[in-house]
C-alpha atoms as a PDB file:
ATOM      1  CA  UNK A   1       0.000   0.000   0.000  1.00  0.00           C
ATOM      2  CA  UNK A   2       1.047   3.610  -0.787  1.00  0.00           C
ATOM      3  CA  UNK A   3       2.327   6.340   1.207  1.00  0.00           C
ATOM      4  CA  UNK A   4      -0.657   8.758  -0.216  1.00  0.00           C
ATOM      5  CA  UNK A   5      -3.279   6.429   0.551  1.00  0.00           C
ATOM      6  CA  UNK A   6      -2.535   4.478   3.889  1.00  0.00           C
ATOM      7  CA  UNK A   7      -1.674   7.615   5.805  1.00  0.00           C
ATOM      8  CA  UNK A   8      -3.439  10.138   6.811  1.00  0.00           C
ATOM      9  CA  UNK A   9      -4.417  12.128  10.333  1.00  0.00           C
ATOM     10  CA  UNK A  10      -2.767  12.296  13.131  1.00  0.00           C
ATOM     11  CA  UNK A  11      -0.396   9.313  11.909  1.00  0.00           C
ATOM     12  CA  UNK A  12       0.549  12.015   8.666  1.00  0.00           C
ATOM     13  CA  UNK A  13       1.638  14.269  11.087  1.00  0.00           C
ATOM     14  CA  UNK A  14       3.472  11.867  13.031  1.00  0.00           C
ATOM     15  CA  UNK A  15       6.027  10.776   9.482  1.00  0.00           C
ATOM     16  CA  UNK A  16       6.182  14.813   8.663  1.00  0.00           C
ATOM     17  CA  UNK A  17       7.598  15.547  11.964  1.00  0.00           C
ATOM     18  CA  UNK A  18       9.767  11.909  11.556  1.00  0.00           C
ATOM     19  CA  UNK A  19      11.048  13.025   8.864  1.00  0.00           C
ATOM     20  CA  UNK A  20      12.035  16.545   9.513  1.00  0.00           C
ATOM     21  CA  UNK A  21      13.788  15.502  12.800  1.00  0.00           C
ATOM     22  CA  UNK A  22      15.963  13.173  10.786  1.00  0.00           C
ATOM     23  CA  UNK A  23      16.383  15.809   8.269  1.00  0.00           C
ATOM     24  CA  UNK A  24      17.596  17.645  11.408  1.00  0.00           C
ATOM     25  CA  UNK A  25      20.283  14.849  12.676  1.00  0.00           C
ATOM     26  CA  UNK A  26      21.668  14.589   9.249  1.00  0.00           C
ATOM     27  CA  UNK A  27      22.845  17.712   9.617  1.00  0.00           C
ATOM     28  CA  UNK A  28      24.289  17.763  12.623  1.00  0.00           C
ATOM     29  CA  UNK A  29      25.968  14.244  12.604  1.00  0.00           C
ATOM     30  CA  UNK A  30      27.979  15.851   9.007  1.00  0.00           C
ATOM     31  CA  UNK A  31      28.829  18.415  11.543  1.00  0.00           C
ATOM     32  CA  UNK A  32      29.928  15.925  13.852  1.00  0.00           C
ATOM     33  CA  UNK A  33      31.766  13.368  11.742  1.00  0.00           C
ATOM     34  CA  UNK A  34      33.692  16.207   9.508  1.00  0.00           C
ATOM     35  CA  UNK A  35      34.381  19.060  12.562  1.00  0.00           C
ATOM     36  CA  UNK A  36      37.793  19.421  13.771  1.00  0.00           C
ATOM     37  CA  UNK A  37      36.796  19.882  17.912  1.00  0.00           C
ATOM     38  CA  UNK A  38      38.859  20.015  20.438  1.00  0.00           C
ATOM     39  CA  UNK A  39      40.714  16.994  22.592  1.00  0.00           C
ATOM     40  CA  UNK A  40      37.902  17.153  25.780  1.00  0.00           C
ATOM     41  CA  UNK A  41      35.141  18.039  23.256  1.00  0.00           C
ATOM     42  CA  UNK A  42      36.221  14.907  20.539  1.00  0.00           C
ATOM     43  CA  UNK A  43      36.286  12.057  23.817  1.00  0.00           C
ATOM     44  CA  UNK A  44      33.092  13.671  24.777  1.00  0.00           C
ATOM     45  CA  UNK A  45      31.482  13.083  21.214  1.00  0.00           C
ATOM     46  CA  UNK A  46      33.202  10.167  20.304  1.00  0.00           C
ATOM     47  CA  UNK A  47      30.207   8.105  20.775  1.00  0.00           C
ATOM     48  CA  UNK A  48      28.217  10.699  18.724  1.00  0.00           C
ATOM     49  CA  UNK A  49      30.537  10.603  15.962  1.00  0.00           C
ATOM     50  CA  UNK A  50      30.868   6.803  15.771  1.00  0.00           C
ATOM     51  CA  UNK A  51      26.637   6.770  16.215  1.00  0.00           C
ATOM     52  CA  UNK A  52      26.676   9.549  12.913  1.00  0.00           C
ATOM     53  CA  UNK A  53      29.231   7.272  10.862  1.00  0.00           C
ATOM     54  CA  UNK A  54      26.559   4.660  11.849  1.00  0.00           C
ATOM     55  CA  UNK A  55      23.526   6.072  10.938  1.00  0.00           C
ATOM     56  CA  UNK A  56      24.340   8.462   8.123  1.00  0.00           C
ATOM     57  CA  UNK A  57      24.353   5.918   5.370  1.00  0.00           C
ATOM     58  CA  UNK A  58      20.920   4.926   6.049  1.00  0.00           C
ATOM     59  CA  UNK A  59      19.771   8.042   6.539  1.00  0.00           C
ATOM     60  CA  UNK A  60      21.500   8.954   3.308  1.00  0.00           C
ATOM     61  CA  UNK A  61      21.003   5.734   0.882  1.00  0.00           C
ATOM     62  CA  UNK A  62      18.187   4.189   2.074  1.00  0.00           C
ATOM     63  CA  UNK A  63      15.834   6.556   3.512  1.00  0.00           C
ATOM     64  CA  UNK A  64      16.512   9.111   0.756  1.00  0.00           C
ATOM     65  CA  UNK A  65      13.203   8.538  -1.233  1.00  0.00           C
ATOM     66  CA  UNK A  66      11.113   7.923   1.865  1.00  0.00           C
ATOM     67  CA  UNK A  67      12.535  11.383   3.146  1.00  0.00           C
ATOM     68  CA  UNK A  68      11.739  13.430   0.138  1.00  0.00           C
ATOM     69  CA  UNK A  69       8.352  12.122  -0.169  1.00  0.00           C
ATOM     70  CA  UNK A  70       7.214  12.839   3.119  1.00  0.00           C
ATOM     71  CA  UNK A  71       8.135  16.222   3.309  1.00  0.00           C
ATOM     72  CA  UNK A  72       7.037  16.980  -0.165  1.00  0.00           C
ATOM     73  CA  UNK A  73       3.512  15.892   0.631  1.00  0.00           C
ATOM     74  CA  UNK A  74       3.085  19.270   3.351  1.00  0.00           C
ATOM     75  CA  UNK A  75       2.355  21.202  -0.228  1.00  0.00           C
ATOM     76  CA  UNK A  76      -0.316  18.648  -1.449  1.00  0.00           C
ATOM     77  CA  UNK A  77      -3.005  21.430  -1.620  1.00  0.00           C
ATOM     78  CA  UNK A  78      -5.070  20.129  -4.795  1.00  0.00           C
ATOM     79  CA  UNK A  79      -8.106  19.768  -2.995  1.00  0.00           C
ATOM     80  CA  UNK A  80     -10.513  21.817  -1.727  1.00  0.00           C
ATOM     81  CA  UNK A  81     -14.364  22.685  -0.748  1.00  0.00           C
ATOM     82  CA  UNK A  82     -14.166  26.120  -2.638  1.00  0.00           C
ATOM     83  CA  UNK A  83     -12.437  28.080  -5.234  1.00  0.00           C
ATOM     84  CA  UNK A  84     -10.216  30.242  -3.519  1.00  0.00           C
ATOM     85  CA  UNK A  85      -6.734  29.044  -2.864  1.00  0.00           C
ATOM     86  CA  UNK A  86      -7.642  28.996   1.026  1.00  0.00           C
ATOM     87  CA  UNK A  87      -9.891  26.657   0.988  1.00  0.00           C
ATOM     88  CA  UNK A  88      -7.734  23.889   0.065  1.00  0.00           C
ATOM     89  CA  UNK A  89      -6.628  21.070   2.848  1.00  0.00           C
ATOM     90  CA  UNK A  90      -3.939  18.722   3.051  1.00  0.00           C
ATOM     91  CA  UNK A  91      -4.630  15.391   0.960  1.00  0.00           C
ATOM     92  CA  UNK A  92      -3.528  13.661   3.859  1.00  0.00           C
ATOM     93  CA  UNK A  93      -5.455  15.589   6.202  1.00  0.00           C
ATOM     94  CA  UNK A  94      -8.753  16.880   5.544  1.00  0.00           C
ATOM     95  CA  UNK A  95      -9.170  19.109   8.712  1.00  0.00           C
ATOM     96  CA  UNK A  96      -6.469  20.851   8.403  1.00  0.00           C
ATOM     97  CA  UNK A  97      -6.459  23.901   5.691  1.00  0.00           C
ATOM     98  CA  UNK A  98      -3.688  24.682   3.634  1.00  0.00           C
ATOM     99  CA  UNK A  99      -2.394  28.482   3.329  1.00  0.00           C
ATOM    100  CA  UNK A 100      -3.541  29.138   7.270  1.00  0.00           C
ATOM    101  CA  UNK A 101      -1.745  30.103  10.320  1.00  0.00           C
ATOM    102  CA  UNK A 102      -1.130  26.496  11.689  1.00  0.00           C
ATOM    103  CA  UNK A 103       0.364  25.728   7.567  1.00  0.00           C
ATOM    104  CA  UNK A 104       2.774  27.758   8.227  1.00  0.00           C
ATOM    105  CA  UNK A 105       5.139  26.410  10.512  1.00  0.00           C
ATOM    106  CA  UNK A 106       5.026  23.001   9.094  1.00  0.00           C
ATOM    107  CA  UNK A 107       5.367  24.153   5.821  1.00  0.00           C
ATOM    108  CA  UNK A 108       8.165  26.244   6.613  1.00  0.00           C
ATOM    109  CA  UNK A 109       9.749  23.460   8.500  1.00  0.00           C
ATOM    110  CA  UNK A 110       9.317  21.528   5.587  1.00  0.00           C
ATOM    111  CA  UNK A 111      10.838  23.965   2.832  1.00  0.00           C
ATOM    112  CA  UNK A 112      14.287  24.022   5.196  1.00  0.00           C
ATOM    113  CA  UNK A 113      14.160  20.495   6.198  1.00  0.00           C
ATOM    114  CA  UNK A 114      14.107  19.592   2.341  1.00  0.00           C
ATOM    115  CA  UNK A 115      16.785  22.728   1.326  1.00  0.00           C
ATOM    116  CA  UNK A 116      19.219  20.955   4.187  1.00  0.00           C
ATOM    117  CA  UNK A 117      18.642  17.419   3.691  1.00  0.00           C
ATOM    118  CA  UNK A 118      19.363  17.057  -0.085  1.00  0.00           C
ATOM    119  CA  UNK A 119      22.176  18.759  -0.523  1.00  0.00           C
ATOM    120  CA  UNK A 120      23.476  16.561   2.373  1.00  0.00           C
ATOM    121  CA  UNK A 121      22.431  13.435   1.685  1.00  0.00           C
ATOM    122  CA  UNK A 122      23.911  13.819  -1.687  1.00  0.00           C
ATOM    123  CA  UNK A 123      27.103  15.047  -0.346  1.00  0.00           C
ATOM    124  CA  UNK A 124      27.793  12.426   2.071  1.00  0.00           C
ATOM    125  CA  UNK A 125      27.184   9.615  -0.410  1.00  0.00           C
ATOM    126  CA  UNK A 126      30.333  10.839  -2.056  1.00  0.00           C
ATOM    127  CA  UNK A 127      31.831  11.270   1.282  1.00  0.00           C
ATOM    128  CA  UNK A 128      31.267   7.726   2.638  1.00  0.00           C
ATOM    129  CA  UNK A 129      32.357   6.002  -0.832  1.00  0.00           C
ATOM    130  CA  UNK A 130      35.483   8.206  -1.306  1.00  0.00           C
ATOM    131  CA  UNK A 131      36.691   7.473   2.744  1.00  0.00           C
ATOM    132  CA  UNK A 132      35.225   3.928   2.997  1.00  0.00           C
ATOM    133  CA  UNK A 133      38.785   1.586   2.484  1.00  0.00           C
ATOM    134  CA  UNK A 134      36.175  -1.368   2.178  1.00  0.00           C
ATOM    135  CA  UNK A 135      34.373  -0.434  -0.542  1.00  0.00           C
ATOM    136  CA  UNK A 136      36.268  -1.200  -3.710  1.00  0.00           C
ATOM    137  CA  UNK A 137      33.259  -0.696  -6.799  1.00  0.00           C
ATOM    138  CA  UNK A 138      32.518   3.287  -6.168  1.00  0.00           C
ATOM    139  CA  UNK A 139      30.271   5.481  -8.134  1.00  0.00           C
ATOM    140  CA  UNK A 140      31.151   8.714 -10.099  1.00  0.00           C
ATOM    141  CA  UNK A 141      30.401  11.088  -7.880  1.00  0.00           C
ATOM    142  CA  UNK A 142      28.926  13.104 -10.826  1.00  0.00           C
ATOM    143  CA  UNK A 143      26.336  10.228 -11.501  1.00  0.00           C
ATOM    144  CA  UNK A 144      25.242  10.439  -7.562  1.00  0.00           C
ATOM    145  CA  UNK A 145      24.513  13.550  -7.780  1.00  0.00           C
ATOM    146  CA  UNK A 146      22.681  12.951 -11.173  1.00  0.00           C
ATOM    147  CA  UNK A 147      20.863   9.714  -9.611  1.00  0.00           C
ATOM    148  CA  UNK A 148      19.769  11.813  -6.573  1.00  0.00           C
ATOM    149  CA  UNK A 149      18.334  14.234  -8.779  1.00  0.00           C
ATOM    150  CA  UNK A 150      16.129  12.457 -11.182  1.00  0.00           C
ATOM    151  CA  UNK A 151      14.997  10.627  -7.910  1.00  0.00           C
ATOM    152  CA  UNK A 152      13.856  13.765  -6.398  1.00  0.00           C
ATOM    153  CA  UNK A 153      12.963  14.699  -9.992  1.00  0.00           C
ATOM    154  CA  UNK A 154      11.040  11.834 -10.027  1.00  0.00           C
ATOM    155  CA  UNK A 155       8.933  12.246  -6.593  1.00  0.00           C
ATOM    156  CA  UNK A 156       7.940  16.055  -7.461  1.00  0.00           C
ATOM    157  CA  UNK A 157       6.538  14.323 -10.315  1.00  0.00           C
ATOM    158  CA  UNK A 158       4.191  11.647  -8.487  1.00  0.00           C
ATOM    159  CA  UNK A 159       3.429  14.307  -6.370  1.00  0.00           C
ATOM    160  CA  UNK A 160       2.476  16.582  -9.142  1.00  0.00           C
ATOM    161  CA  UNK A 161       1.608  15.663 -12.131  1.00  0.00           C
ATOM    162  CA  UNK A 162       0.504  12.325 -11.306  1.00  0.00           C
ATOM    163  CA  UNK A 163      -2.777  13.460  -9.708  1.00  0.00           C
ATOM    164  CA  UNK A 164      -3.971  15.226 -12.604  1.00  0.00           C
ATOM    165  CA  UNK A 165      -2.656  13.231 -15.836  1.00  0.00           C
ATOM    166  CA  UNK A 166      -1.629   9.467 -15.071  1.00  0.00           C
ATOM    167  CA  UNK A 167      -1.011   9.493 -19.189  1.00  0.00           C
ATOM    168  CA  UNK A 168       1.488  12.634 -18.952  1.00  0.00           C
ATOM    169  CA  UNK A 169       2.893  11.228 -15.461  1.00  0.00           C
ATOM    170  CA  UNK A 170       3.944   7.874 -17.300  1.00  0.00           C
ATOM    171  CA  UNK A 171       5.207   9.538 -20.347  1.00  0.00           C
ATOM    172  CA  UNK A 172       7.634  11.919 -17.946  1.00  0.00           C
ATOM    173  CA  UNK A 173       9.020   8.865 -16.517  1.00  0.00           C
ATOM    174  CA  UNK A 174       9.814   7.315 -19.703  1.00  0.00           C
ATOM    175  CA  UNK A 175      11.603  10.352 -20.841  1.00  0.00           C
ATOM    176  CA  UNK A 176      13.882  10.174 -17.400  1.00  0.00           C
ATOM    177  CA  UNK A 177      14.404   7.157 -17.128  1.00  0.00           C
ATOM    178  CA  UNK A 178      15.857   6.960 -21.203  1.00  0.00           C
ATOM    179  CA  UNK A 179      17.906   9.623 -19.899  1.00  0.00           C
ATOM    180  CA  UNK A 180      19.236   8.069 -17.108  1.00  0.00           C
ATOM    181  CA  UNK A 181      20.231   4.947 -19.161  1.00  0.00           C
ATOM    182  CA  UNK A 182      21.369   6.874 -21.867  1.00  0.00           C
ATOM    183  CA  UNK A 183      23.871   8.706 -19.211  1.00  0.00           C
ATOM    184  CA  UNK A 184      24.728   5.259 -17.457  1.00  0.00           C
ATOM    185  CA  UNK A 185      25.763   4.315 -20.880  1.00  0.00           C
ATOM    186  CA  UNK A 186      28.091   7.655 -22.174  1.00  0.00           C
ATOM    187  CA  UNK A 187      29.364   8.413 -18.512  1.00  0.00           C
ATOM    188  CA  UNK A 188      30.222   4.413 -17.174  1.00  0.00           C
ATOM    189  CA  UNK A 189      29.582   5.778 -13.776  1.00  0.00           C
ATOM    190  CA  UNK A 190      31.842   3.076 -11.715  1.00  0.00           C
ATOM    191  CA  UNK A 191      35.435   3.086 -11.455  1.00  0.00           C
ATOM    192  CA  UNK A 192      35.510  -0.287 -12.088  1.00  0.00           C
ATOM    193  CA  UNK A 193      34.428  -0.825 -15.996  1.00  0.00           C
ATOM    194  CA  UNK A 194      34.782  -4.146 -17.741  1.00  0.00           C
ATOM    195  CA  UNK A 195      32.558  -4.974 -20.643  1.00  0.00           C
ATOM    196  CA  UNK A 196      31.212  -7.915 -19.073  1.00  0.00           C
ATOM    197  CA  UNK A 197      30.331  -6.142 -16.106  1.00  0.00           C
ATOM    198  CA  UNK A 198      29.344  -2.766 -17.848  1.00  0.00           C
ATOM    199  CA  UNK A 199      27.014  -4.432 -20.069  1.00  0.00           C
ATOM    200  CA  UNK A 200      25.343  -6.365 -17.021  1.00  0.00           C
ATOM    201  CA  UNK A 201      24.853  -3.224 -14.927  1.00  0.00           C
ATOM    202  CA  UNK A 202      23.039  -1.563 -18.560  1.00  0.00           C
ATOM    203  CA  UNK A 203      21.056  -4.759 -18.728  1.00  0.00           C
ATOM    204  CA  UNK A 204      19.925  -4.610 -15.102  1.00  0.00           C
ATOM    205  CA  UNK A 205      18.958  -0.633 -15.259  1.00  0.00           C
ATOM    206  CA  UNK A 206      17.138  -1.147 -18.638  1.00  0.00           C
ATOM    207  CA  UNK A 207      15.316  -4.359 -16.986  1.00  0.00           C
ATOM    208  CA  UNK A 208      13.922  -2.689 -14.165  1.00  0.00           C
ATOM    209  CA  UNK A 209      12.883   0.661 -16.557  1.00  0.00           C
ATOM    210  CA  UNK A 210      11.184  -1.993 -18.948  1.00  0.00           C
ATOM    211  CA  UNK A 211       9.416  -3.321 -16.037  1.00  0.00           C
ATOM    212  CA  UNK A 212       8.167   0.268 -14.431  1.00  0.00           C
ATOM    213  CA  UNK A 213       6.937   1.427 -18.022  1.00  0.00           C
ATOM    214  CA  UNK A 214       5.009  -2.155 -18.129  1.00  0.00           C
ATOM    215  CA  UNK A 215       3.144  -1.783 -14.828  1.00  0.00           C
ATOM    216  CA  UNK A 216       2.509   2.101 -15.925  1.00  0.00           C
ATOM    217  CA  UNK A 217       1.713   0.757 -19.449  1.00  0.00           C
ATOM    218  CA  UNK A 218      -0.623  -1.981 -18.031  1.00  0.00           C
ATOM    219  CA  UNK A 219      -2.293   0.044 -15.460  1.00  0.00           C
ATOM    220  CA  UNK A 220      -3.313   2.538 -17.996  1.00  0.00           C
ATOM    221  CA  UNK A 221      -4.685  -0.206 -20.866  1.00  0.00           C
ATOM    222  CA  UNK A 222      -7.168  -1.548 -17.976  1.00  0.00           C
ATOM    223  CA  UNK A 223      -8.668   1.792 -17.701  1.00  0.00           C
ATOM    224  CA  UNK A 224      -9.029   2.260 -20.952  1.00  0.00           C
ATOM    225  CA  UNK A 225     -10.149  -0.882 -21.515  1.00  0.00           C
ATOM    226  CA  UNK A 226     -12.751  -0.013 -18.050  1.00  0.00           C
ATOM    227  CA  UNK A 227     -13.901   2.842 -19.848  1.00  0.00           C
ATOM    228  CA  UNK A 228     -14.967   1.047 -23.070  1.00  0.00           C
ATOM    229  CA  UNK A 229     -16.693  -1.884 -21.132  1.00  0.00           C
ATOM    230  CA  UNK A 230     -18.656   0.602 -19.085  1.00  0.00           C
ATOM    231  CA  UNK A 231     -19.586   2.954 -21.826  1.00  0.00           C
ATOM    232  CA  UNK A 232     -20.742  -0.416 -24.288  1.00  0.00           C
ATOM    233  CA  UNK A 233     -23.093  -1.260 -20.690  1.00  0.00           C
ATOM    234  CA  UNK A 234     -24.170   2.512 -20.239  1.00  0.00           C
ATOM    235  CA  UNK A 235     -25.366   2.562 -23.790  1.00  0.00           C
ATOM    236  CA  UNK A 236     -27.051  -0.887 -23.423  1.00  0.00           C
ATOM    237  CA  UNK A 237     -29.212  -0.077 -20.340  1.00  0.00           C
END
């Protein structure tokens, strides 16, 4: 089940504030793992620092699209009991109105949380691949930064233009993800490149692209095929 449709109420509130807490600690275990403090203040925050090492990749690699789609969904306006702009409410929260004084600080919280933690999860992927001895496959950290964006890219979208054009929304993603392949291809984004091993990694990104546009593809043929079946019974009856 989908973040948009098994959350809502109090519980939305509850992930929002999650995630701009952690949006909060990401900052301030980069401070802690690059800052140059002190002898008493480094043995005091030793355990911190070790914690931040810790954490930082998850909060960085694997809660990355989680992140950016909770706090995008604060601005999730697009629907409404009136015309005017302030009587919108939050999808994910009907009783509470969009553009009001309790918006505000949420919203705000939101816009800072998501200006801080993307530049900084980005950055310390490079960080923990360039430092990490263990690791011995890195990425370019020009294709990070690339992959982060079309992922963030790609969230503003389902946010977006998802809700009003399913058609559009599935064509967009087609576009970025031939993009993305088309850069995996020109750029060879790991510093380890063999053919055999190149041409696996294109095989497994064009796989799982082939796949998404499938389940987009198929999703929108049942409707359309819906819509015939239910017009051919509507002009039956």
């Amino acid at each position: 089940m989908s973040f948009d449709s098994s959350v809502a109420g109090y519980a939305y509130w509850y992930y929002l504030y999650t995630a701009i807490g952690i949006s909060s600690y990401s900052i301030l275990s980069i401070f802690l793992v690059l800052s140059r403090l002190n002898k008493l203040l480094e043995k005091l925050l030793n355990h911190a620092r070790s914690l931040a090492l810790l954490l930082l990749p998850i909060i960085g690699n694997i809660i990355f699209v989680p992140m950016v789609l909770v706090l995008l969904s604060i601005f999730q306006c697009d629907q409404g009991i009136g015309q005017e702009i302030t009587d919108s409410f939050i999808r994910h929260d009907c009783t509470n109105y969009c553009w009001d004084n309790k918006y505000v600080l949420p919203g705000v919280l939101s816009i800072i949380s998501l200006g801080s933690y993307i530049p900084s999860a980005i950055y310390f992927r490079i960080y923990y691949e360039n430092c990490n001895v263990y690791i011995n496959i890195k990425m370019k950290p020009i294709f990070l930064i690339e992959k982060s964006i079309c992922q963030v890219v790609m969230i503003s979208m389902n946010k977006t233009v998802k809700f009003y054009d399913e058609s559009l929304h599935g064509l967009c993603c087609i576009i970025i993800f031939a993009i993305f392949i088309a850069l995996c291809f020109k750029q060879n984004p790991y510093n380890y490149y063999k053919w055999i091993f190149g041409w696996l990694f294109h095989i497994s990104q064009f796989r799982g692209a082939l796949l998404y546009h499938l389940s987009i593809g198929s999703q929108i043929l049942i409707i359309y095929l819906y819509d015939i079946y239910f017009n051919i019974q509507y002009s039956l009856f």
